[in-house]
N, C-alpha and C. Protein backbone atom coordinates (compact mmCIF):
# COMPACT_ATOMS: atom_id res chain seq x y z
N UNK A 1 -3.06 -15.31 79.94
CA UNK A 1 -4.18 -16.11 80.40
C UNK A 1 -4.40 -17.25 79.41
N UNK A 2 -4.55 -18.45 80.08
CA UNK A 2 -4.84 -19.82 78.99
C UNK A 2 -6.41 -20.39 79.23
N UNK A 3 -6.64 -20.26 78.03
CA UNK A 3 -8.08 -20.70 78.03
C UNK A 3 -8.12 -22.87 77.90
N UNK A 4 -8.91 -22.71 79.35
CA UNK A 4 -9.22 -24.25 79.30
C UNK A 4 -10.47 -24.22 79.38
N UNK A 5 -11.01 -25.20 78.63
CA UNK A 5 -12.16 -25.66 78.24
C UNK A 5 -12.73 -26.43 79.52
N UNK A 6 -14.20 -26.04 79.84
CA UNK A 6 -14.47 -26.75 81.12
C UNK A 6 -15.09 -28.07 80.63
N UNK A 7 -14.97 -28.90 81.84
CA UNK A 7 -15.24 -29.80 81.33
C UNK A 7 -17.08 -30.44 81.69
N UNK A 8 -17.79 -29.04 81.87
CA UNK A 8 -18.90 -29.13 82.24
C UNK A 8 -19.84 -28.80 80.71
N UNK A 9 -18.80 -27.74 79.89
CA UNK A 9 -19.39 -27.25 78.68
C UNK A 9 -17.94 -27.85 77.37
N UNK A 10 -19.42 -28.15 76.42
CA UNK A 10 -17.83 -28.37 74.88
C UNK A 10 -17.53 -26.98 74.76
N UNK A 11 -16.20 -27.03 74.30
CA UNK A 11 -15.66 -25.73 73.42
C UNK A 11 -16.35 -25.29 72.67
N UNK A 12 -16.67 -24.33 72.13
CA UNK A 12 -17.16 -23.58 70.91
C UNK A 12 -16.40 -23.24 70.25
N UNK A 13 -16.90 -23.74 68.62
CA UNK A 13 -16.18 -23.47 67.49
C UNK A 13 -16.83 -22.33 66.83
N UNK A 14 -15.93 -21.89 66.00
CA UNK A 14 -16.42 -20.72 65.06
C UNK A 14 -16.34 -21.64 64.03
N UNK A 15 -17.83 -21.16 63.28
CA UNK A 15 -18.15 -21.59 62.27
C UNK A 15 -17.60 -20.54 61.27
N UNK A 16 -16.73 -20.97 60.16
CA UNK A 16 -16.70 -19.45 59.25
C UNK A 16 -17.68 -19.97 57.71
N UNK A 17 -18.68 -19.50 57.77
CA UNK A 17 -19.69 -19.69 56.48
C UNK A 17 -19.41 -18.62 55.23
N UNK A 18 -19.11 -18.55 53.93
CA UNK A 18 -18.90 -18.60 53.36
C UNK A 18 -20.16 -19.01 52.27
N UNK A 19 -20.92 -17.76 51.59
CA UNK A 19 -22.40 -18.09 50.76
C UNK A 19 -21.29 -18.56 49.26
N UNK A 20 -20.68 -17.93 48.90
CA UNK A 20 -19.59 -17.93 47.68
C UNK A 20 -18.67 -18.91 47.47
N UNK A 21 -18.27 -19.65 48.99
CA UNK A 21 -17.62 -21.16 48.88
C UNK A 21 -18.62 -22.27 47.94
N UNK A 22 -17.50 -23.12 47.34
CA UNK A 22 -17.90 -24.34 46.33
C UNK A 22 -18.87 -25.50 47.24
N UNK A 23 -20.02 -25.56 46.86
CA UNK A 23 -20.59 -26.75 47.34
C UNK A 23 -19.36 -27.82 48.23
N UNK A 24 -19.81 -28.04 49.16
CA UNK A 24 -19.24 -29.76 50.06
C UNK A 24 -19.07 -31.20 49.13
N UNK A 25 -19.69 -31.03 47.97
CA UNK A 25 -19.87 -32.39 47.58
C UNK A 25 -20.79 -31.80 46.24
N UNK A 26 -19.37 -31.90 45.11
CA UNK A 26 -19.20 -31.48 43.61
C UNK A 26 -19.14 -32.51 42.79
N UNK A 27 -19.99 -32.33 41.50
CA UNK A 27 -20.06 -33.39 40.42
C UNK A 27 -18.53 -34.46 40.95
N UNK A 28 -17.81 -33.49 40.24
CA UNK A 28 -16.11 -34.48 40.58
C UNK A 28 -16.39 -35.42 41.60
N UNK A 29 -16.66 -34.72 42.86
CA UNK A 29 -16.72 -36.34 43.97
C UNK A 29 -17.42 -37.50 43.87
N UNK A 30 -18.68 -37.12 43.26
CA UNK A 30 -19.97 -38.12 42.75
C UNK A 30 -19.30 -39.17 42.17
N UNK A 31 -18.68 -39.04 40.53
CA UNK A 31 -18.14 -39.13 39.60
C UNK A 31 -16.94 -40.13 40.36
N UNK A 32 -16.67 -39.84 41.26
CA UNK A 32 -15.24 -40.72 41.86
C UNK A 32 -15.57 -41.34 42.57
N UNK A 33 -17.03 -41.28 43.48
CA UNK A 33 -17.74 -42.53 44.39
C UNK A 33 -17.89 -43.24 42.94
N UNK A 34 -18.87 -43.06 41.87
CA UNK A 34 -19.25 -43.98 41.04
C UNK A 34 -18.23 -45.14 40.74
N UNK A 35 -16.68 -43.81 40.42
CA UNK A 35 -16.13 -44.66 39.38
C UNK A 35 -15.52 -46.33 40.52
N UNK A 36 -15.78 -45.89 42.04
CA UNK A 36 -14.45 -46.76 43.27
C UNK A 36 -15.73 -47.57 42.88
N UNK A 37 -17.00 -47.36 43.17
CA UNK A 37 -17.79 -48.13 43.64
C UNK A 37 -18.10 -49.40 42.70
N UNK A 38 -18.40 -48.80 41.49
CA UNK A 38 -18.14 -49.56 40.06
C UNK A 38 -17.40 -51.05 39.87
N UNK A 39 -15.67 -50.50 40.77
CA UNK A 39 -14.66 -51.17 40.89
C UNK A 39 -15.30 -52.18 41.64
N UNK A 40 -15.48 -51.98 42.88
CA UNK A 40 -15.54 -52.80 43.58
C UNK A 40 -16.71 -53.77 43.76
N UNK A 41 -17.74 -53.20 43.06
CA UNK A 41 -18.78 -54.29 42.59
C UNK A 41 -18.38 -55.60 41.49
N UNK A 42 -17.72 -55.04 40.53
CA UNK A 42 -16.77 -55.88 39.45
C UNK A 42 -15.96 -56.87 40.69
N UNK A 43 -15.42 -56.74 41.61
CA UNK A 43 -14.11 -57.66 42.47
C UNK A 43 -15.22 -58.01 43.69
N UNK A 44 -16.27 -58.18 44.65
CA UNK A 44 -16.61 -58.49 45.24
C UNK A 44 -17.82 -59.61 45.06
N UNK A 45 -17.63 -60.68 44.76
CA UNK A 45 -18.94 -61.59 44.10
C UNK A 45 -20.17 -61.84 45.36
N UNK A 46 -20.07 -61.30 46.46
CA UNK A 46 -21.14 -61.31 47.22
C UNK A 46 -22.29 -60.06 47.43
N UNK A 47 -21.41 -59.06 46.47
CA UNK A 47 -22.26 -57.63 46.39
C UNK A 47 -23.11 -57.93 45.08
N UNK A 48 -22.29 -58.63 43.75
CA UNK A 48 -23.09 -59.02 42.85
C UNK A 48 -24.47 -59.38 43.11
N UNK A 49 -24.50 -60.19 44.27
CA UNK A 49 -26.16 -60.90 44.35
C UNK A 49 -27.09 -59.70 44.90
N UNK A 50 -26.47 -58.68 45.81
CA UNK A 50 -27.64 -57.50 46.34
C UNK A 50 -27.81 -56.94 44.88
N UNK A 51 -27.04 -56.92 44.52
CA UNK A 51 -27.31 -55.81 42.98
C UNK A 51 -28.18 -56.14 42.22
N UNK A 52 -27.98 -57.79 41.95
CA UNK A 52 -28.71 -58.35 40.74
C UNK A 52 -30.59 -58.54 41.80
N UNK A 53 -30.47 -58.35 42.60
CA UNK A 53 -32.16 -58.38 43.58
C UNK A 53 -32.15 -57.00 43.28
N UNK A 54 -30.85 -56.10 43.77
CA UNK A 54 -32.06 -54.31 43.42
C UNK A 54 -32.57 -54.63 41.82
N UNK A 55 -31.49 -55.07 40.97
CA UNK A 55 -32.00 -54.62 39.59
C UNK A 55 -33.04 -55.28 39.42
N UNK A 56 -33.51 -56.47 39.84
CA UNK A 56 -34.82 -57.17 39.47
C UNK A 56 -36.24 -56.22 40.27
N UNK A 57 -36.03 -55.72 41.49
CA UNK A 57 -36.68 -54.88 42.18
C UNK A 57 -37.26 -53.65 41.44
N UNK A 58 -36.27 -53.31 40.87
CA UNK A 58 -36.16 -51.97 40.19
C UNK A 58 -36.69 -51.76 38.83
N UNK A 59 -36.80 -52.94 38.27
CA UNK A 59 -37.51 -53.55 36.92
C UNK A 59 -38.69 -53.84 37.12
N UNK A 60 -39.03 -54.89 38.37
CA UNK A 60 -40.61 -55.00 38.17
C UNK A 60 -41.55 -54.16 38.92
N UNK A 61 -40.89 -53.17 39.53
CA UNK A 61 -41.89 -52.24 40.21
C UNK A 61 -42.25 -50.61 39.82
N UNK A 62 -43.24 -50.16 39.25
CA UNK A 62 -43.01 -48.82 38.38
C UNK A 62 -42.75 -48.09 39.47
N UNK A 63 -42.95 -47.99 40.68
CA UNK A 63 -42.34 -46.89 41.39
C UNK A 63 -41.72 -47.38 42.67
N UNK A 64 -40.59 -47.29 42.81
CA UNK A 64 -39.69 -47.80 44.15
C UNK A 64 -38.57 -46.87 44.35
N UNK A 65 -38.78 -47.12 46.05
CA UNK A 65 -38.09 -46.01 47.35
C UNK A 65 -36.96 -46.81 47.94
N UNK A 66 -35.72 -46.55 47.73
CA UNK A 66 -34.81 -47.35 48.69
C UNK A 66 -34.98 -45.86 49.57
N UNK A 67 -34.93 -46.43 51.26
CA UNK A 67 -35.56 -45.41 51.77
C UNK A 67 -34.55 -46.12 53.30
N UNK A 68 -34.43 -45.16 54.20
CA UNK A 68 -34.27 -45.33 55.59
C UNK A 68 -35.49 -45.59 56.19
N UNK A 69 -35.43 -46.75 56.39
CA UNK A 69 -37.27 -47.01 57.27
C UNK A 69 -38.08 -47.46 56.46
N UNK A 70 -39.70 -47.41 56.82
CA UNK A 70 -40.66 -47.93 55.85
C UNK A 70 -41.52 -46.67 55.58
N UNK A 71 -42.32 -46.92 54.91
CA UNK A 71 -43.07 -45.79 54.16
C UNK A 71 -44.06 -45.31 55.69
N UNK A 72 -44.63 -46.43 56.17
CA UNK A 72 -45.63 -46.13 57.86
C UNK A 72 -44.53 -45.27 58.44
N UNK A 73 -43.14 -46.00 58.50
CA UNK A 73 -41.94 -45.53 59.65
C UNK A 73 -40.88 -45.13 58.95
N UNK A 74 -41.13 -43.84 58.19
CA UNK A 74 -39.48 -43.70 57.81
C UNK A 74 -38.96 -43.09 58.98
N UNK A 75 -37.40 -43.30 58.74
CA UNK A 75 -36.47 -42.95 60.11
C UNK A 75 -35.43 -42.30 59.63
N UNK A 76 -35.61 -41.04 59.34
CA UNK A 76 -35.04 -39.96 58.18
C UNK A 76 -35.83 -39.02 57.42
N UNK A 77 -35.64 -37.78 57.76
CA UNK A 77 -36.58 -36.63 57.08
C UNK A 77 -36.27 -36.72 55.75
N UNK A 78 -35.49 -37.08 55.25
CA UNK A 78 -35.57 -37.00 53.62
C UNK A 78 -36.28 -38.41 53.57
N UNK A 79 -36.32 -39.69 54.10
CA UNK A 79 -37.32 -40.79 53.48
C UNK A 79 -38.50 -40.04 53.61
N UNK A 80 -38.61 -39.07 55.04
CA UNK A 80 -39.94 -38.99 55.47
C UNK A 80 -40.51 -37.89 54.15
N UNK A 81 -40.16 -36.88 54.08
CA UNK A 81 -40.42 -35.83 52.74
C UNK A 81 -40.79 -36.90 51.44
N UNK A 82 -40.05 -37.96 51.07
CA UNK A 82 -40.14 -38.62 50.05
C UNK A 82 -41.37 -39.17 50.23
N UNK A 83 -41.87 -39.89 50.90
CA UNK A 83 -42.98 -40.45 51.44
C UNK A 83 -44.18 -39.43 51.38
N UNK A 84 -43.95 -38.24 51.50
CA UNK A 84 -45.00 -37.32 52.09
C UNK A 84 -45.60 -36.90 50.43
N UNK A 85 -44.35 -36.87 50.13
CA UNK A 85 -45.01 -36.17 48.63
C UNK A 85 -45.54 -37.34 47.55
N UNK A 86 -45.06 -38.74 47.73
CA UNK A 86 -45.46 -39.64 46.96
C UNK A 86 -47.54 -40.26 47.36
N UNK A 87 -47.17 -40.34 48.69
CA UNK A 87 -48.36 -40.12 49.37
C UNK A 87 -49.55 -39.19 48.96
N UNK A 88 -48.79 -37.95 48.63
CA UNK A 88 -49.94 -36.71 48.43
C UNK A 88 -50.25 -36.66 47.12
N UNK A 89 -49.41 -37.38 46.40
CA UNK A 89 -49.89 -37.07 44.63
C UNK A 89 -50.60 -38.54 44.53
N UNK A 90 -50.83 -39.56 45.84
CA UNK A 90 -51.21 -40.44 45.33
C UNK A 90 -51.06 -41.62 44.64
N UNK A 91 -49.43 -41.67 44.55
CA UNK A 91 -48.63 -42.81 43.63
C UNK A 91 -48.70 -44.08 44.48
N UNK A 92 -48.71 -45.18 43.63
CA UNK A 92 -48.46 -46.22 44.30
C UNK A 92 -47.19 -46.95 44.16
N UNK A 93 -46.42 -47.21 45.31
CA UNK A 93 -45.18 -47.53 45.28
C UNK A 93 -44.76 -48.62 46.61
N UNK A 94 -43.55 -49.01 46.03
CA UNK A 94 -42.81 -50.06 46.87
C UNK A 94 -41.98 -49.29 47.80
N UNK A 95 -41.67 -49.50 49.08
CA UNK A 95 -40.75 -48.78 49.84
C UNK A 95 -39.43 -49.86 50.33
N UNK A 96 -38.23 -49.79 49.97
CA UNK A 96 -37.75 -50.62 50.85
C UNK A 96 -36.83 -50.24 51.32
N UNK A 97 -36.35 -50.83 53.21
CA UNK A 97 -35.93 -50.10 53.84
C UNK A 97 -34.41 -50.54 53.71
N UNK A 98 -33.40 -50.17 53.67
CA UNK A 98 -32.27 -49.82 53.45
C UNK A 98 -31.10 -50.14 54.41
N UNK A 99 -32.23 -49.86 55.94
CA UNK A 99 -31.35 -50.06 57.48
C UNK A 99 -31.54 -51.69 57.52
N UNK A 100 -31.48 -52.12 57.04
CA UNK A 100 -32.45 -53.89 57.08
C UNK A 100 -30.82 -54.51 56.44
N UNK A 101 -30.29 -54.33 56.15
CA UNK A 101 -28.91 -55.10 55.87
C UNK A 101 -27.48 -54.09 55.15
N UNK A 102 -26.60 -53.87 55.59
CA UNK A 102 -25.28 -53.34 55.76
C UNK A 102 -25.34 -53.39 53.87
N UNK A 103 -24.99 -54.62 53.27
CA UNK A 103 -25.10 -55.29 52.22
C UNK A 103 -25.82 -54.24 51.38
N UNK A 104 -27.51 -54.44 51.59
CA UNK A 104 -28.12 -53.62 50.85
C UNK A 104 -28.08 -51.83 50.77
N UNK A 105 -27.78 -51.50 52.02
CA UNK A 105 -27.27 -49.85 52.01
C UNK A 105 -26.34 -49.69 50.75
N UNK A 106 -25.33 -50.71 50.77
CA UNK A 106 -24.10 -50.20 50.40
C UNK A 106 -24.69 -50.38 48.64
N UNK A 107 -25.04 -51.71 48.28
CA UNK A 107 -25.52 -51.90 47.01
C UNK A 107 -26.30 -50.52 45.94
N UNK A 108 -27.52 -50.57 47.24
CA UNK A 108 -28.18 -49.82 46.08
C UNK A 108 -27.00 -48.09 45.89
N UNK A 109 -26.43 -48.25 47.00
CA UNK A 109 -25.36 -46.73 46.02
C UNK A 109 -24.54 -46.84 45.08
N UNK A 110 -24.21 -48.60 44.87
CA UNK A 110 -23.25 -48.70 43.79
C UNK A 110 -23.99 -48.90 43.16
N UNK A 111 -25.56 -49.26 43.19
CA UNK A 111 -26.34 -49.48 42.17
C UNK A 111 -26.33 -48.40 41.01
N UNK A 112 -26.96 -47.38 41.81
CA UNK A 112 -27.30 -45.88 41.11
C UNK A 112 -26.30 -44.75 41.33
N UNK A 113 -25.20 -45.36 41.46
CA UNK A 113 -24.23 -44.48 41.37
C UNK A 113 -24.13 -43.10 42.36
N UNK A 114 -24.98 -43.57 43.52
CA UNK A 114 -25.21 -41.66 43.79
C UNK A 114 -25.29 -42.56 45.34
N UNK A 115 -24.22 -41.61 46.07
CA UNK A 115 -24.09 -41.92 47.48
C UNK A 115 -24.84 -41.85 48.55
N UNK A 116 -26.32 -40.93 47.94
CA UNK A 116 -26.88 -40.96 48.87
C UNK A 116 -28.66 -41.74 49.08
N UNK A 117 -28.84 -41.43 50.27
CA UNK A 117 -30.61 -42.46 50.42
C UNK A 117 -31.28 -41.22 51.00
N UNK A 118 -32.41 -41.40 50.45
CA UNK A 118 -33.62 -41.97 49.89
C UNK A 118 -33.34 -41.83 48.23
N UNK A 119 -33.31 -42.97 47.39
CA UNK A 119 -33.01 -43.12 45.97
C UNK A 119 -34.79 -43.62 45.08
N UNK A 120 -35.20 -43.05 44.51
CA UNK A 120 -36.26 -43.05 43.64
C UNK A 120 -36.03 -43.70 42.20
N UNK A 121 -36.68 -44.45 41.94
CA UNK A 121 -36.68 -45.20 40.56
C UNK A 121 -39.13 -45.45 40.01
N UNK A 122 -38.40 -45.07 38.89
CA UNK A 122 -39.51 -44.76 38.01
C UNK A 122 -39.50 -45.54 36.95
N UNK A 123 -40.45 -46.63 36.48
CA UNK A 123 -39.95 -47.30 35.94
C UNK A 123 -38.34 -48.09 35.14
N UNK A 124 -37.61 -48.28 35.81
CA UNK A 124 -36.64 -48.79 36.04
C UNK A 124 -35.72 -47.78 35.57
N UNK A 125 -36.25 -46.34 35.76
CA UNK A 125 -34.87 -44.94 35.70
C UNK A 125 -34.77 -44.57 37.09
N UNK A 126 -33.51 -44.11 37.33
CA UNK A 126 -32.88 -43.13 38.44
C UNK A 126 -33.45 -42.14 38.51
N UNK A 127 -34.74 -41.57 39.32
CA UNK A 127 -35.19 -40.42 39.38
C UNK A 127 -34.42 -39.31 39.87
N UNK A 128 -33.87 -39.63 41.30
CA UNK A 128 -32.78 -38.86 42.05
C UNK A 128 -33.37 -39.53 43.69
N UNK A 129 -32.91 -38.31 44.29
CA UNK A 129 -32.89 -38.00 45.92
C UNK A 129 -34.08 -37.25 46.30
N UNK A 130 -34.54 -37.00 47.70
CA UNK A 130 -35.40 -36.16 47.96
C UNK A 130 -35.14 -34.21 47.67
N UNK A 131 -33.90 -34.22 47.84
CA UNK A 131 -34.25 -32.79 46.79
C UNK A 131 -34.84 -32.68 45.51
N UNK A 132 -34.26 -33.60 44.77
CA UNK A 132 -34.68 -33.78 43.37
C UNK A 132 -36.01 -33.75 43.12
N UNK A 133 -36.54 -34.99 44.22
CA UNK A 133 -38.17 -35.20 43.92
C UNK A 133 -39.47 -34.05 44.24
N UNK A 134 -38.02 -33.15 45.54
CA UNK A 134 -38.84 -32.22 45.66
C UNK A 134 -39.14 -30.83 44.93
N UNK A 135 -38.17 -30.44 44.43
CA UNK A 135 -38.25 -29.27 43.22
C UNK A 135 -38.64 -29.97 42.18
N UNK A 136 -38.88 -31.18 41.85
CA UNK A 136 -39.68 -31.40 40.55
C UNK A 136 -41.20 -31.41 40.97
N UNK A 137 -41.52 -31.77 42.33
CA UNK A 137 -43.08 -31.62 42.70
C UNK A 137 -43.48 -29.91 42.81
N UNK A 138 -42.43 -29.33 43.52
CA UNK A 138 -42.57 -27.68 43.55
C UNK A 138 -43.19 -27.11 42.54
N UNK A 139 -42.01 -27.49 40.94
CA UNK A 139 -42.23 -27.02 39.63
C UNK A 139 -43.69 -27.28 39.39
N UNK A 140 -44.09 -28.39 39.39
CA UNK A 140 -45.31 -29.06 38.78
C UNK A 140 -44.97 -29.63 37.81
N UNK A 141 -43.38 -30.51 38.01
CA UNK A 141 -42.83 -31.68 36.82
C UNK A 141 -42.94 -32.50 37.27
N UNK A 142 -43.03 -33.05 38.64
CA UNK A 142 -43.24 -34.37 38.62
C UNK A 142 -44.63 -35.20 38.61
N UNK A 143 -45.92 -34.13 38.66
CA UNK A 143 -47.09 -34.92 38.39
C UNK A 143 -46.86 -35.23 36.73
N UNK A 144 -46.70 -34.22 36.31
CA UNK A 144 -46.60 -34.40 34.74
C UNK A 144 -45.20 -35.31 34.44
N UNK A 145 -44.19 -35.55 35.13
CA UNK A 145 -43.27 -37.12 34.99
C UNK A 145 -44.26 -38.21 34.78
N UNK A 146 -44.95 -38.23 36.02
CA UNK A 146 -45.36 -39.68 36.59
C UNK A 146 -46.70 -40.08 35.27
N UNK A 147 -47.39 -38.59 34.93
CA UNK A 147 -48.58 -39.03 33.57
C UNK A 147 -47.65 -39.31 32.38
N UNK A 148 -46.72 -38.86 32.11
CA UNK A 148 -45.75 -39.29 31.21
C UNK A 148 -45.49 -40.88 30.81
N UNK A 149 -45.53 -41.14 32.28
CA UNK A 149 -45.33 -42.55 32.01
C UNK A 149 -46.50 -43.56 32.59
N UNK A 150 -47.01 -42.92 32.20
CA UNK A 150 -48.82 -44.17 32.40
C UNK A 150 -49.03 -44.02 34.25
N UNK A 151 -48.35 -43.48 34.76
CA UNK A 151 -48.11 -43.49 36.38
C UNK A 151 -49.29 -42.47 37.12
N UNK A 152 -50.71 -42.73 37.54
CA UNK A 152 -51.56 -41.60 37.84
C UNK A 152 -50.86 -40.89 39.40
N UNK A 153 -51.24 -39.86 39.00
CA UNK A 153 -50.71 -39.27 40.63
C UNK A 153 -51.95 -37.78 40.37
N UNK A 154 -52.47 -37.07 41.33
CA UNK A 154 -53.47 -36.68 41.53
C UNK A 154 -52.55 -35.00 40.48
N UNK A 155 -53.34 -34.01 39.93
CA UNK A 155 -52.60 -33.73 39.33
C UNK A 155 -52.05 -33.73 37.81
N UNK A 156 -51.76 -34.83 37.79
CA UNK A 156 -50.70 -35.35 36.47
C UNK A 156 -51.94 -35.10 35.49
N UNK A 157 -51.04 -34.07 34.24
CA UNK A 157 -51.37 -33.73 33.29
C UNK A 157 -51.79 -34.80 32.31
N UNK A 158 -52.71 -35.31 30.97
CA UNK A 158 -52.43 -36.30 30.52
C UNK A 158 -51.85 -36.43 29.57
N UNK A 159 -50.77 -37.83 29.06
CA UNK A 159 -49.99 -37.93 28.47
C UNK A 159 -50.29 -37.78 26.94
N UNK A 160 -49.53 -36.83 25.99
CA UNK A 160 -50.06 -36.80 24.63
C UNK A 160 -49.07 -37.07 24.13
């Protein structure tokens, strides 16, 4: 008997999951987006100019979101989580949206080295991603980040 797939339903795959398999996406791969991306910012003189606007972005604003969407409309549960928690501690921040030019997607990952969006910057450091921001709000490190650095967020311990 030959199994044909109808063409009313997709095939079903077996998923084989594996709790003990290596993460999808290991320091090593990071490390090798950085190092291509690096490259190719050095050889492309029209990526230079998105870069040199994130880095001025990223300098004069103490807290900024490269984000899918806007902070009213993110269009992505990790902008949207990012938003939710910056919102709730009260921070005041820049959001900018990311889907707004091909150019700028691609920049701010060679910016900060890390392939993925929603990207957080704190006075002009790499905070991380929305996991990041979120187990540091979990802990109760990131109110005490943001008093760290003169940054009020509802919360935040004060800085000694």
């Amino acid at each position: 008997m030959c199994f044909t797939p109808s063409p009313f339903k997709p095939a079903r795959r077996k998923h084989n999951y594996n709790a003990d398999a290596a993460p999808l996406v290991g320091r090593d791969q990071i490390d090798s987006f950085a190092s291509r991306t690096k490259a190719n910012q050095k050889t492309d003189p029209a990526m230079s100019g998105i870069i040199d606007w994130i880095d001025n972005e990223v300098k004069t604003n103490d807290v900024i979101v490269f984000m899918k969407g806007t902070p009213d409309f993110p269009q992505c549960g990790f902008s949207g989580q990012v938003v939710q928690i910056l919102n709730y501690l009260g921070v005041p921040y820049k959001g900018v949206n990311v889907l707004s030019s091909d150019d700028l997607r691609n920049g701010i990952k060679e910016y900060g080295s890390w392939p993925t969006i929603p990207q957080v910057y704190v006075k002009g450091e790499f905070v991380g991603g929305c996991d990041i921001l979120r187990e540091m709000f979990q802990a109760g490190e990131l109110q005490d980040f943001f008093g760290e650095r003169g940054i009020e967020a509802k919360g935040a311990a004060a800085a000694q």
